[in-house]
C-alpha atoms as a PDB file:
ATOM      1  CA  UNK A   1     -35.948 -39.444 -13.158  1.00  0.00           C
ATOM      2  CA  UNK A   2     -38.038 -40.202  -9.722  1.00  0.00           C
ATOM      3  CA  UNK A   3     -41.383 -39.642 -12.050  1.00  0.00           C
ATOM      4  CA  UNK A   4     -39.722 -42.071 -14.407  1.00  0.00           C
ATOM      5  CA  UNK A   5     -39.366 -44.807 -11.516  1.00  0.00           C
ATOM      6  CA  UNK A   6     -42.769 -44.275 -10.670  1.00  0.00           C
ATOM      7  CA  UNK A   7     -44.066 -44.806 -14.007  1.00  0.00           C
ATOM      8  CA  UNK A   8     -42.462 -48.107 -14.086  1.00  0.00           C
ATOM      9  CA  UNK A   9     -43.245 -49.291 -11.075  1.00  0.00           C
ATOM     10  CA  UNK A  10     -46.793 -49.029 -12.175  1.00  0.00           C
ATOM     11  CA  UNK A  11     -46.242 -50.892 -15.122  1.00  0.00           C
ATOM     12  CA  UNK A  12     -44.524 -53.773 -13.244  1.00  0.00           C
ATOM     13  CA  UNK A  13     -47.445 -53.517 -10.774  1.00  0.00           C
ATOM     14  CA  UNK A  14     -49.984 -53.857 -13.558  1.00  0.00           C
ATOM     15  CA  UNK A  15     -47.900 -56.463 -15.507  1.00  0.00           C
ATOM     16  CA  UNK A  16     -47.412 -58.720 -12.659  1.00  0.00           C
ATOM     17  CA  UNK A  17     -51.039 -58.925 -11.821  1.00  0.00           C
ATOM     18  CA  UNK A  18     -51.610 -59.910 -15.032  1.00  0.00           C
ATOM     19  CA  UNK A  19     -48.952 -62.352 -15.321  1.00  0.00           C
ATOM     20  CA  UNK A  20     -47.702 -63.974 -12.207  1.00  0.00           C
ATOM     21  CA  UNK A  21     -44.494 -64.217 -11.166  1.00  0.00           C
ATOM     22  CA  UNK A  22     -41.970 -64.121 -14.365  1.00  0.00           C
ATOM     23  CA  UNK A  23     -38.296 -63.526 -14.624  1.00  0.00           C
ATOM     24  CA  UNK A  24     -36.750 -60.031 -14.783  1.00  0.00           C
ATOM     25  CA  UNK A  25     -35.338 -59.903 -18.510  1.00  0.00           C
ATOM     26  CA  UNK A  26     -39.180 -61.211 -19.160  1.00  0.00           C
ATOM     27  CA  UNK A  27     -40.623 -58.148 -17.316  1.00  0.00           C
ATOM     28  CA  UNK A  28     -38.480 -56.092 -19.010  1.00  0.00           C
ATOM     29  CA  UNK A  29     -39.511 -56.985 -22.662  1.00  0.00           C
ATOM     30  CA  UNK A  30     -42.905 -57.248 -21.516  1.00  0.00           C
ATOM     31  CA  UNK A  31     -43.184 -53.301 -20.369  1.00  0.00           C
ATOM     32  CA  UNK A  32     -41.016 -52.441 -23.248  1.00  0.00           C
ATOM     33  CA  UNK A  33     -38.758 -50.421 -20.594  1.00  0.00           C
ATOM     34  CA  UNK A  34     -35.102 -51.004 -20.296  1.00  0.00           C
ATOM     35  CA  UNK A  35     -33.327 -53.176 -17.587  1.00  0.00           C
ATOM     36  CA  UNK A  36     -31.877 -50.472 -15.926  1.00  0.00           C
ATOM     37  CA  UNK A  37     -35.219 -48.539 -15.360  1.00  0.00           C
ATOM     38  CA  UNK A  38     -37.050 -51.531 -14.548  1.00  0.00           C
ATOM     39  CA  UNK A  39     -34.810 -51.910 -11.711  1.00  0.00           C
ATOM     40  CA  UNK A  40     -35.068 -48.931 -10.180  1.00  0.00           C
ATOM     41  CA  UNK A  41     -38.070 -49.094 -10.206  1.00  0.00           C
ATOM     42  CA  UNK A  42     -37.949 -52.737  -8.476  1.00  0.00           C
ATOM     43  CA  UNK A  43     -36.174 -51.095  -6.083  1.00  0.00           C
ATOM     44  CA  UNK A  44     -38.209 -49.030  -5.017  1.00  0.00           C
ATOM     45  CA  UNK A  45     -41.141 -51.867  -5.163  1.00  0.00           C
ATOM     46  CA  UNK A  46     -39.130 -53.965  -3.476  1.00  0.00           C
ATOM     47  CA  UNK A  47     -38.351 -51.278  -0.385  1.00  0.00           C
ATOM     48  CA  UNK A  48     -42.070 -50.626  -0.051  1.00  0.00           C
ATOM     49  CA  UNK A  49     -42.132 -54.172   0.920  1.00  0.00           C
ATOM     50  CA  UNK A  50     -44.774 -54.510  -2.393  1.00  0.00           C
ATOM     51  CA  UNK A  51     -42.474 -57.390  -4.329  1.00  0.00           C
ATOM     52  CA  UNK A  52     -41.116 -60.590  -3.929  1.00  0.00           C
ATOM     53  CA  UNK A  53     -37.558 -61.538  -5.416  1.00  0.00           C
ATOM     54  CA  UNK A  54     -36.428 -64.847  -6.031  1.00  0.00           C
ATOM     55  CA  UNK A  55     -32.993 -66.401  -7.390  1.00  0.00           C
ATOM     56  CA  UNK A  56     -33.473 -68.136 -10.447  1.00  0.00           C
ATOM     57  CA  UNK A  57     -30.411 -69.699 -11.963  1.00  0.00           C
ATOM     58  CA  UNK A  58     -29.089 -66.310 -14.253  1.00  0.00           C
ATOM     59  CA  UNK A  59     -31.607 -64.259 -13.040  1.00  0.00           C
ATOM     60  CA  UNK A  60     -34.341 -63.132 -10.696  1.00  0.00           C
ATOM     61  CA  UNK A  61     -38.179 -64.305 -10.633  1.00  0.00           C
ATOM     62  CA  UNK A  62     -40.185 -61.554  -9.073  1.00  0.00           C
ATOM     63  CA  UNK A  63     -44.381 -61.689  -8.417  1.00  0.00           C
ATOM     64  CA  UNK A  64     -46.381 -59.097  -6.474  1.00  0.00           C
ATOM     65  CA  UNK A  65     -46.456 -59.872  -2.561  1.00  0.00           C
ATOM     66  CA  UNK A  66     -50.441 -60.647  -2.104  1.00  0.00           C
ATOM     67  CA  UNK A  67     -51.874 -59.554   1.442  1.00  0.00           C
ATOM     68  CA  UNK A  68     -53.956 -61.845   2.716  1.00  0.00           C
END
């Protein structure tokens, strides 16, 4: 399952520096991966300090976190 949430998380990485920031359930459809693994492996994005997570009425907007 870890390999799985790594796998993932490279997706989101890729999709979201393609895309900008977008809502979860669009992330989801967009990596073809279910909700649950894509957040896992948001988590773990997330802990590594490499996301951003925002409320957004239902749901959350998330976008990479850009080092300047």
């Amino acid at each position: 399952m870890i390999t799985e949430i790594g796998i993932v998380a490279g997706e989101i990485w890729h999709f979201l520096d393609q895309n900008g920031s977008v809502s979860i359930d669009f992330l989801a459809k967009g990596i073809d991966r279910s909700r649950d693994n894509v957040l896992m492996s948001l988590g773990w994005l997330a802990r590594e300090g490499h996301v951003i997570l925002q409320k957004a009425n239902s749901d959350y907007m998330v976008s990479l976190r850009k080092n300047d």
